[in-house]
C-alpha atoms as a PDB file:
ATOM      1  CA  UNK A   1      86.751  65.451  98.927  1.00  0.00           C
ATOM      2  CA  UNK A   2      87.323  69.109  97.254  1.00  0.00           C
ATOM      3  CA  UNK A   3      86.132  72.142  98.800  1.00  0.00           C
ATOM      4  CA  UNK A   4      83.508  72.494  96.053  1.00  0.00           C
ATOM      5  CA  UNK A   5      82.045  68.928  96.925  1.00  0.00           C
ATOM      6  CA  UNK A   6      81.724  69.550 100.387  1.00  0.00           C
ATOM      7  CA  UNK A   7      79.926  72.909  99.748  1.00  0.00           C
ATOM      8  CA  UNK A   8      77.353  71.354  97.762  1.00  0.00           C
ATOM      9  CA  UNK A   9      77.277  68.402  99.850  1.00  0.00           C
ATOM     10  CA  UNK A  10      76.384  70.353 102.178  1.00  0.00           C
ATOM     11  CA  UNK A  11      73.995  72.643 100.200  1.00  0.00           C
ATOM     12  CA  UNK A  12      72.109  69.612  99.728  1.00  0.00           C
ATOM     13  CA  UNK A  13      71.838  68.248 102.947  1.00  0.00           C
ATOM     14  CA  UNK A  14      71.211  71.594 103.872  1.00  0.00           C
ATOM     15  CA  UNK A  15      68.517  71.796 101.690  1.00  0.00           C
ATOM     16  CA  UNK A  16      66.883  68.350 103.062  1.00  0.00           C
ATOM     17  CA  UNK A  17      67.511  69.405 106.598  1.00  0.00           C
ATOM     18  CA  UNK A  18      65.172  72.136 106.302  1.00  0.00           C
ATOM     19  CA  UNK A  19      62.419  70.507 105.041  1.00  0.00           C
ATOM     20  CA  UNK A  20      61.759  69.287 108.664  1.00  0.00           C
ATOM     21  CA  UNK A  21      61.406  72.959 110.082  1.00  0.00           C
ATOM     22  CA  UNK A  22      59.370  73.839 106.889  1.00  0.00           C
ATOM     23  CA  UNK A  23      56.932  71.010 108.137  1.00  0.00           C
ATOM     24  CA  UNK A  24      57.151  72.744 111.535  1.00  0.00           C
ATOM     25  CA  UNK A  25      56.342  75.916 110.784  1.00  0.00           C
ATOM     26  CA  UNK A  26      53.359  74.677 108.589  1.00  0.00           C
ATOM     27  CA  UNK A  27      51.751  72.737 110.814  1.00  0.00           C
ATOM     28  CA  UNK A  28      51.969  75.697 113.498  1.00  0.00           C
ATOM     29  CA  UNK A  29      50.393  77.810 110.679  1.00  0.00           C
ATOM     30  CA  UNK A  30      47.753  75.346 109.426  1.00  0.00           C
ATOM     31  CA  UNK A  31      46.732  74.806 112.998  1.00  0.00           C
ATOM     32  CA  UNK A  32      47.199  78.076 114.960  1.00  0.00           C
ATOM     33  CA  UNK A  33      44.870  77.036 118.005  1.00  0.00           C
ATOM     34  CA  UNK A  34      46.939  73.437 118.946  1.00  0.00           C
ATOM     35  CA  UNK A  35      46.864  72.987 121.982  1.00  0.00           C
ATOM     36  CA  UNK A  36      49.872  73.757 124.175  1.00  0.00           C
ATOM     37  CA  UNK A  37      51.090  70.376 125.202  1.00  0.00           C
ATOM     38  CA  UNK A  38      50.617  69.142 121.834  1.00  0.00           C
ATOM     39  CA  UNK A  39      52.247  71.766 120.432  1.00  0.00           C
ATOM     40  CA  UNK A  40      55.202  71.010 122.584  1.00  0.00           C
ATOM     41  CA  UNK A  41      54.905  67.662 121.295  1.00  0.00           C
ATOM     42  CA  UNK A  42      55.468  68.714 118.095  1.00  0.00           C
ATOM     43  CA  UNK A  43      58.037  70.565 118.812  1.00  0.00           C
ATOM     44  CA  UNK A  44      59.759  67.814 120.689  1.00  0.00           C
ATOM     45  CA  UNK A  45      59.673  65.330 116.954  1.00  0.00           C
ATOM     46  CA  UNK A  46      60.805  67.827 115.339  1.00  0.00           C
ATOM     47  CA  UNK A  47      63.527  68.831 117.137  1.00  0.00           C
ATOM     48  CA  UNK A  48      64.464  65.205 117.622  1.00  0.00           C
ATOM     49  CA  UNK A  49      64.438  64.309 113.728  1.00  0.00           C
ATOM     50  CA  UNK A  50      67.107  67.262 113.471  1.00  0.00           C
ATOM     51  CA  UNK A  51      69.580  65.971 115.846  1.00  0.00           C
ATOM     52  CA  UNK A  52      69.328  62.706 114.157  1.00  0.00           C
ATOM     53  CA  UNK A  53      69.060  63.667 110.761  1.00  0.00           C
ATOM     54  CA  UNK A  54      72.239  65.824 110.986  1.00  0.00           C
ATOM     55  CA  UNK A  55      74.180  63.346 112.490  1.00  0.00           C
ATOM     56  CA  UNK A  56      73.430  61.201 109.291  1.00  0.00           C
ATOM     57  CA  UNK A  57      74.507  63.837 106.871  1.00  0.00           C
ATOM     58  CA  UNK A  58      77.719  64.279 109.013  1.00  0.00           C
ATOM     59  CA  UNK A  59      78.497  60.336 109.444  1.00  0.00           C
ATOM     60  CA  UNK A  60      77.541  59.594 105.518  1.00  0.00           C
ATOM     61  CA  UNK A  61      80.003  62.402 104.023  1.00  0.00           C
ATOM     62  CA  UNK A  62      83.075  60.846 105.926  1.00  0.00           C
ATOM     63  CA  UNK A  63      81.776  57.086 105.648  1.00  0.00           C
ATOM     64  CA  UNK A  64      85.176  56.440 102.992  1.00  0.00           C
ATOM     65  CA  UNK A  65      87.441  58.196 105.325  1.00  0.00           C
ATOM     66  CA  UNK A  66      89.435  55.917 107.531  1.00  0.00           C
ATOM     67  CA  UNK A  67      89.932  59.092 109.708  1.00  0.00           C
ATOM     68  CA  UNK A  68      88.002  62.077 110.673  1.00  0.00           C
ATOM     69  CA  UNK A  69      88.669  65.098 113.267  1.00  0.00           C
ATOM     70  CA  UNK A  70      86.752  66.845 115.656  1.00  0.00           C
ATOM     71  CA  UNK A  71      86.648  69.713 113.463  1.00  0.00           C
ATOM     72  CA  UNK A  72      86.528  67.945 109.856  1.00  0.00           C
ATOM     73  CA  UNK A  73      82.563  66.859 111.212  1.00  0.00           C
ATOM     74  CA  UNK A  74      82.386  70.146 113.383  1.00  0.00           C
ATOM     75  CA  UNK A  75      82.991  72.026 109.858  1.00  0.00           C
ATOM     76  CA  UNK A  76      80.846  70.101 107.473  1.00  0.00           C
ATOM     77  CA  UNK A  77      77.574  70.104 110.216  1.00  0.00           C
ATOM     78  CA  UNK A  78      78.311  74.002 110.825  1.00  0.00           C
ATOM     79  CA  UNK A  79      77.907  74.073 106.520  1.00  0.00           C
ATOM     80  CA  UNK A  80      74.844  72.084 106.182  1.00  0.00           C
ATOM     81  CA  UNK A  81      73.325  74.184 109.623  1.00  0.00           C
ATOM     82  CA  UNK A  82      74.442  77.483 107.248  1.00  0.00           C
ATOM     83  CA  UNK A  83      72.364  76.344 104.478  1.00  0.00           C
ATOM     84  CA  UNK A  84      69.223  75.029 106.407  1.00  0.00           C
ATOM     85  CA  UNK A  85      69.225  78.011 108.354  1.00  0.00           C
ATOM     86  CA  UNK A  86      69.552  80.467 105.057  1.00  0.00           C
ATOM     87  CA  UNK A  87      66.261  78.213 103.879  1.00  0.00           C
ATOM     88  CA  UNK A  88      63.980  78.075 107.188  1.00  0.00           C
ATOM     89  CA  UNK A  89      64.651  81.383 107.565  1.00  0.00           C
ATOM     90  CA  UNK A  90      63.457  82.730 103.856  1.00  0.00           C
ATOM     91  CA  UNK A  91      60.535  80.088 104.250  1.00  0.00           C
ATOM     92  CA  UNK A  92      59.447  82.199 107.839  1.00  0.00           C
ATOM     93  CA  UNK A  93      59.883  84.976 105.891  1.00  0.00           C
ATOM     94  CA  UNK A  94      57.623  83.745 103.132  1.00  0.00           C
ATOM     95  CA  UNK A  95      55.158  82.246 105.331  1.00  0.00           C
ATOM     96  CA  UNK A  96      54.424  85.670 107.316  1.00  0.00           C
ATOM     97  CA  UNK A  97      54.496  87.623 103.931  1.00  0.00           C
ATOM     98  CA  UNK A  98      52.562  85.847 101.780  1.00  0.00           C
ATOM     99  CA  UNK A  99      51.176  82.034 102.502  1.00  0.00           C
ATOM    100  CA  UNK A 100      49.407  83.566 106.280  1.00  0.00           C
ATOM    101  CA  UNK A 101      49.973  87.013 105.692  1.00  0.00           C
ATOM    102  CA  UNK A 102      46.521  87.440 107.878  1.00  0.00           C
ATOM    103  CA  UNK A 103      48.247  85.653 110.333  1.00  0.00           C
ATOM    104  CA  UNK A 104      51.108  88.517 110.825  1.00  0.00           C
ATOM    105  CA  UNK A 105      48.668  91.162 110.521  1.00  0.00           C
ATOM    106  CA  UNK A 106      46.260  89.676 112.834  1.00  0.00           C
ATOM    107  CA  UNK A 107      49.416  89.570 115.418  1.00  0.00           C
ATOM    108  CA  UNK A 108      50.456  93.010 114.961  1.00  0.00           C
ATOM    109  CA  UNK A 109      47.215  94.273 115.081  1.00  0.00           C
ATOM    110  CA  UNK A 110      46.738  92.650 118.423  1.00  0.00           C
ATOM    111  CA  UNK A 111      50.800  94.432 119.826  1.00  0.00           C
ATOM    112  CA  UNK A 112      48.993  97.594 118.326  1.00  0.00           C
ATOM    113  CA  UNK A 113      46.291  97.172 120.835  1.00  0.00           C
ATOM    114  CA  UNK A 114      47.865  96.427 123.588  1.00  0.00           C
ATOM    115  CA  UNK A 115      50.464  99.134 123.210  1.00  0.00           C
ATOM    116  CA  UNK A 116      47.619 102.126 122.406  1.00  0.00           C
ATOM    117  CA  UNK A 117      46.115 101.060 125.738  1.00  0.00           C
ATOM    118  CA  UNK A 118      49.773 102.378 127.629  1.00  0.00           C
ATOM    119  CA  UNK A 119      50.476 105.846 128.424  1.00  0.00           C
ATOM    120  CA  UNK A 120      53.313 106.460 126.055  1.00  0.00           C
ATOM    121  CA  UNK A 121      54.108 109.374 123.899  1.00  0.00           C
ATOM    122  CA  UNK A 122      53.476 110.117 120.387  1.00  0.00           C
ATOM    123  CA  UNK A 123      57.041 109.722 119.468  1.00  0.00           C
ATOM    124  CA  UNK A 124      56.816 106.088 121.339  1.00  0.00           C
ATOM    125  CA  UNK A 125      53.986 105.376 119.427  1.00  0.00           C
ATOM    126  CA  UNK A 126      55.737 106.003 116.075  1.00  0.00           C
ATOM    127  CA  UNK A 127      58.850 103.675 116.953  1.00  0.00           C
ATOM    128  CA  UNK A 128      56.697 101.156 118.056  1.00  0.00           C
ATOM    129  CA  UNK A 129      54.409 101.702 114.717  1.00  0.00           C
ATOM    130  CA  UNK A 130      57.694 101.354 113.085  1.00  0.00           C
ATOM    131  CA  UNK A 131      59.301  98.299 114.773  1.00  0.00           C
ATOM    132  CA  UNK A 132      56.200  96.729 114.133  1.00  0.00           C
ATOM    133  CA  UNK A 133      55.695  97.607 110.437  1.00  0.00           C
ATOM    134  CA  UNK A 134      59.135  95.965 109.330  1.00  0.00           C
ATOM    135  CA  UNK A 135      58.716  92.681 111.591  1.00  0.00           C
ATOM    136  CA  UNK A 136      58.943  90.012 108.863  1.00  0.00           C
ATOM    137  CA  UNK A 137      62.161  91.926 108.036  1.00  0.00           C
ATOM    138  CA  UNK A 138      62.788  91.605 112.113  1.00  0.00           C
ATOM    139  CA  UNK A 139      61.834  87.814 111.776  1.00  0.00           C
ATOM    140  CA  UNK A 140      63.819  86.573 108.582  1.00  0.00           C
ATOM    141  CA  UNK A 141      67.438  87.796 110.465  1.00  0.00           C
ATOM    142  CA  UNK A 142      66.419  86.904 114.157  1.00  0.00           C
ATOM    143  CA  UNK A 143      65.104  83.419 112.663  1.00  0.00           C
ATOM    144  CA  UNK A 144      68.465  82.744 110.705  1.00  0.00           C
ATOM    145  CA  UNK A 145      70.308  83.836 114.155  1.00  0.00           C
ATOM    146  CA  UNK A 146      68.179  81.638 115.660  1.00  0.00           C
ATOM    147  CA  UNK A 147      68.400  78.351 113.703  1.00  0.00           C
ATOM    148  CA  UNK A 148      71.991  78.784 112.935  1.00  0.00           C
ATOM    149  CA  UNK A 149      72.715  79.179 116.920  1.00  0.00           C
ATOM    150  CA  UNK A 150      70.769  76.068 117.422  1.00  0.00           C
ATOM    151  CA  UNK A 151      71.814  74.181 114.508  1.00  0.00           C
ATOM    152  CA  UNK A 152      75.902  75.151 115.698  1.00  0.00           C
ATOM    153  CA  UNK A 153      75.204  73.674 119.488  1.00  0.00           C
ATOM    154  CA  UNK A 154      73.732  70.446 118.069  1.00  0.00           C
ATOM    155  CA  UNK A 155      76.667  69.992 115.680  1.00  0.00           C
ATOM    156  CA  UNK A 156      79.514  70.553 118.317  1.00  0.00           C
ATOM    157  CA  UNK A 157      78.229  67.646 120.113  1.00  0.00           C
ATOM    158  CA  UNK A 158      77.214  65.115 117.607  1.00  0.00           C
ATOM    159  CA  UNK A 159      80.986  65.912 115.994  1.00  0.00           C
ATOM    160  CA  UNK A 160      82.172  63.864 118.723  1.00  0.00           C
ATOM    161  CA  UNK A 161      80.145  61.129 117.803  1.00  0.00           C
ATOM    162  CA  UNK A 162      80.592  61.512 114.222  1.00  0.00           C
ATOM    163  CA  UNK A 163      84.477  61.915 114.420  1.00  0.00           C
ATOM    164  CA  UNK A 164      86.802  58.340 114.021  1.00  0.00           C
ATOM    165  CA  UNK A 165      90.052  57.645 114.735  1.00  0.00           C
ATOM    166  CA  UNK A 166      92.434  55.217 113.670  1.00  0.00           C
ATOM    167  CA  UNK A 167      93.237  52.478 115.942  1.00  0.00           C
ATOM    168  CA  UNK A 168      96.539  51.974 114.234  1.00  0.00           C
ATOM    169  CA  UNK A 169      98.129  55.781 114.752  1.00  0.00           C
ATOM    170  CA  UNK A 170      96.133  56.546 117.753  1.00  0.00           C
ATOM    171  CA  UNK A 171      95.585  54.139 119.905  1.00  0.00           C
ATOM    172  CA  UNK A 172      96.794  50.582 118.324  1.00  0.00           C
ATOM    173  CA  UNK A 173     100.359  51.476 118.667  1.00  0.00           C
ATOM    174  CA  UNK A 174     100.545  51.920 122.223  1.00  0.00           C
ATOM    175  CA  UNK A 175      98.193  49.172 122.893  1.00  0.00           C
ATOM    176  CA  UNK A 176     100.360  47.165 121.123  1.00  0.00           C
ATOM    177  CA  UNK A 177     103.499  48.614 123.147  1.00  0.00           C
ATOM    178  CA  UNK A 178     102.211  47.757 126.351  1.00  0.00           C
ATOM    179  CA  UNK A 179     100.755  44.139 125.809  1.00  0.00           C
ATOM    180  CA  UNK A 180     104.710  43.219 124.250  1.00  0.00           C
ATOM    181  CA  UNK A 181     106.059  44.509 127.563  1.00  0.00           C
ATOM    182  CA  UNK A 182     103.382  42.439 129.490  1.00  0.00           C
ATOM    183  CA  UNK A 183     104.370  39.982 127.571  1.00  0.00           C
ATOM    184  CA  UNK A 184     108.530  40.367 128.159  1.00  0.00           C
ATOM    185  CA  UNK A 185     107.648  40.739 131.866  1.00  0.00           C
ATOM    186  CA  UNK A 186     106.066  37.381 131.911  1.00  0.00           C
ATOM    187  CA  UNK A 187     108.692  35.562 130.229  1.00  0.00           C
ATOM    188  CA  UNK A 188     111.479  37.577 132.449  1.00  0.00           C
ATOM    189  CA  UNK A 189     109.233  36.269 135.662  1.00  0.00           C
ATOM    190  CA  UNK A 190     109.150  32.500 134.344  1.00  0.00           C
ATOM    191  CA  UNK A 191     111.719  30.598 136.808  1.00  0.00           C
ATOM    192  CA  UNK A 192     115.405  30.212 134.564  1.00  0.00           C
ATOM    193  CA  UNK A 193     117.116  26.693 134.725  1.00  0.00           C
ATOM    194  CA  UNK A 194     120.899  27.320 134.246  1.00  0.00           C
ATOM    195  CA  UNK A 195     123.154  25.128 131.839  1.00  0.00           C
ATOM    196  CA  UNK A 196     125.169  23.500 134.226  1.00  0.00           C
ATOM    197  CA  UNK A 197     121.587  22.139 136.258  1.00  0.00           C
ATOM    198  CA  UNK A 198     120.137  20.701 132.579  1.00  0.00           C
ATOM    199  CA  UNK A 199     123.568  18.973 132.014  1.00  0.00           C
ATOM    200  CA  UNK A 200     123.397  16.856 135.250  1.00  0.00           C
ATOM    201  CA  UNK A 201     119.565  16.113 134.895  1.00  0.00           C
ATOM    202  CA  UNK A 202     120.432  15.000 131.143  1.00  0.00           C
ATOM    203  CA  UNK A 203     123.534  12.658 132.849  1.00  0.00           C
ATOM    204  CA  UNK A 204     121.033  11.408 135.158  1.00  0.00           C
ATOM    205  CA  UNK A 205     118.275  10.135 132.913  1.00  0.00           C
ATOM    206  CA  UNK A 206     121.184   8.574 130.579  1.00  0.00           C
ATOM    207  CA  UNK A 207     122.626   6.645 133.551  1.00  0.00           C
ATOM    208  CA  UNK A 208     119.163   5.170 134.692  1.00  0.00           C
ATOM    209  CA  UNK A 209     118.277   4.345 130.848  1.00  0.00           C
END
């Protein structure tokens, strides 16, 4: 395919990719008070349904391609982990803004708290004022750093599962190679029955006929 397929391929994939963080992030929104192991549990389906999801996307682009390289599917995962990551990370950035906005505030509020109680100085205080004030700005680059590095791990491996060779330049050749010599070395070990031996044994058997 063109360069302009596989980009919005990928864009779409992307796009679908994402909508299993976006479920993530909503349930941890919509139920703030989980408990911790179920939480984790969460966590632990979602995380799954990425790994398998992406190896999909990165199998079905090259299912017409007799062969694909480590890094043809490295490439095309890294492209749809680009995109997904661009779109988790604006949804975060929505989701703290606007959808649970009291959510953020109620967070920073409670850093706020915990850092007026410390013996710090009033030029501390103002940087950590400030930090705080611009953390959905904080959290829409540190989540795309985050997804991306994620989504970039999981896609180096499953490219070697997603990756085929051809059996016929790769491997069939020699395969091939080695069972004719097996085969030579068979014949070569057979015993050999000269000329001169068949001659007598065909005299023979006419004589006794």
């Amino acid at each position: 395919m063109n360069s302009s397929g596989k980009w919005s391929s990928a864009a779409v994939d992307g796009l679908l990719l994402s909508l299993v963080t976006i479920i993530y992030i909503l349930i941890g929104s919509l139920f703030p008070k989980m408990p911790g192991v179920l939480r984790f549990l969460v966590w632990a389906i979602k995380f799954t349904a990425v790994i398998y999801i992406l190896r999909y996307f990165m199998k079905e682009y090259f299912k017409h391609s007799d062969t694909v390289s480590y890094g043809q599917s490295f490439n095309y995962g890294f492209i749809i982990c680009i995109f997904s990551s661009i779109v988790c990370a604006a949804f975060a950035f929505a989701n703290s803004m606007w959808l649970f906005a009291d959510q953020t505030t109620a967070g920073i509020t409670a850093i706020q708290q915990a850092f007026s109680g410390g013996n710090y100085t009033e030029e501390q205080e103002d940087a950590i004022s400030n930090v705080l004030k611009h953390m959905p700005q904080y959290l829409l680059f540190g989540s795309f750093l985050y997804y991306l590095l994620i989504g970039t791990i999981i896609t180096s491996i499953m490219a070697n599962y997603t990756k085929k060779d051809n059996i016929f330049t790769d491997g069939g050749t020699d395969n091939n190679i080695n069972e004719n010599k097996k085969d030579d070395e068979e014949t070569q070990a057979l015993p050999k029955v000269s000329n001169t031996e068949q001659e007598k044994k065909e005299d023979n058997e006419k004589q006794e006929s």
